[in-house]
Structure formats: C-alpha cells, structure tokens
Protein backbone atom coordinates (compact mmCIF):
# COMPACT_ATOMS: atom_id res chain seq x y z
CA UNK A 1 -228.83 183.83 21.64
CA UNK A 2 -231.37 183.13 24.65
CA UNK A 3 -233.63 180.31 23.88
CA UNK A 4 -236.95 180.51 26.05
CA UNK A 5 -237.53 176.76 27.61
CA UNK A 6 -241.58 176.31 28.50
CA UNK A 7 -241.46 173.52 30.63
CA UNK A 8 -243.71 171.80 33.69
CA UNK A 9 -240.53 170.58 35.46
CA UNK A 10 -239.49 172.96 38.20
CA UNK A 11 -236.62 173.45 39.93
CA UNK A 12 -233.99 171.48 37.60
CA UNK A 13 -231.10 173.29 35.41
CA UNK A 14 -232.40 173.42 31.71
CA UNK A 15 -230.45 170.85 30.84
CA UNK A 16 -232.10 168.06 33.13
CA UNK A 17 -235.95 169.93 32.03
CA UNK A 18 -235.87 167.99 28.22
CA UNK A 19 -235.17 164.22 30.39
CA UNK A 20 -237.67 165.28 33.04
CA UNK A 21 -240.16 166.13 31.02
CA UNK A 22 -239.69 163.17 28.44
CA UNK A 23 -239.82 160.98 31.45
CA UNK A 24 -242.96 162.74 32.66
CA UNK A 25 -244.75 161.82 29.32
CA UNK A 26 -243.86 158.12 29.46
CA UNK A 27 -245.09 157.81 33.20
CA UNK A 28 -248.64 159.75 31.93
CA UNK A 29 -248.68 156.75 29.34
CA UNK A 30 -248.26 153.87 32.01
CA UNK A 31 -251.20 151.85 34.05
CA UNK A 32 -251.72 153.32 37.18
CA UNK A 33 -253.53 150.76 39.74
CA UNK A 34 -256.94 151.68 40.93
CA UNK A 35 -256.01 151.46 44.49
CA UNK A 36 -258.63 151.93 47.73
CA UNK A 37 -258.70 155.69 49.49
CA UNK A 38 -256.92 153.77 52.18
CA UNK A 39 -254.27 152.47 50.39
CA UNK A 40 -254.02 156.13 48.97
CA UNK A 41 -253.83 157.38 52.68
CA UNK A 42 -251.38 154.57 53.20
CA UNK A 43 -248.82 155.85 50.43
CA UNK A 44 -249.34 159.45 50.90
CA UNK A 45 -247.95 158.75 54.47
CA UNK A 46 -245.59 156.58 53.62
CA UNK A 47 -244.40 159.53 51.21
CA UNK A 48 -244.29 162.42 54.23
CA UNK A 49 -241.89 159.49 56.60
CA UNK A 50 -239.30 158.95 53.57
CA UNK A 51 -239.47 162.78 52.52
CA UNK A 52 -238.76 163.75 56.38
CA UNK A 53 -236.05 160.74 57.00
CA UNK A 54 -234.37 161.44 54.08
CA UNK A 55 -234.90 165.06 53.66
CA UNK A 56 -236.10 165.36 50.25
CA UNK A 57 -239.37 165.07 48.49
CA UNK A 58 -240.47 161.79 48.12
CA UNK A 59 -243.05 160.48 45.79
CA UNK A 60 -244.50 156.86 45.26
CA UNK A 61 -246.47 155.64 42.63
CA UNK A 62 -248.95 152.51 42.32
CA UNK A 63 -248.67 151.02 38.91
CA UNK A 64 -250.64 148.14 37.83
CA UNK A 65 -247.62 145.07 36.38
C-alpha cells in the first residue's frame, strides 16, 4: 500500500519529513528577535561564508532568550 506524504520539507527520505516538519512547527512557535536590516545583512552573509566553507546550506536564526 503507497501512502501519499504532503509535506513542506524537501529533499529528506520520508522517514526524516514527520521530525522535520514537527521541528518546523515548534521553531514557527518560538520568539524571533526584531533585529536591524543590518544585522539581517550581517547574518545572511554570515550564512553564504559557512554554506561555501562547509559546503552545505547553512541557515542562522535570531531568537529573542
């Protein structure tokens, strides 16, 4: 029996999608900071030097603690 799996995760075996995604929805829930466009710009390049040193996508994520 195929079971068709909807999901917003891409690129992960459909056994990882279910974590991903219940990750996803806990992040959504969390206090992002309100941070300046520069600090945005700062992060965002910050992002592109990890993703290139390391060779895989890189994302960072300001949360208000």
């Amino acid at each position: 029996m195929s079971t068709k799996i909807h999901s917003t995760v891409t690129e992960l075996p459909a056994s990882c999608k279910a974590s991903a995604e219940r990750m996803a929805r806990e992040l959504a829930k969390e206090d992002f900071a309100e941070i300046t466009e520069s600090c945005r710009k700062q992060i965002t390049e910050l992002e592109h030097t990890l993703s290139k040193e390391l060779g895989e996508n890189i994302a960072l994520v300001a949360f208000r603690v």
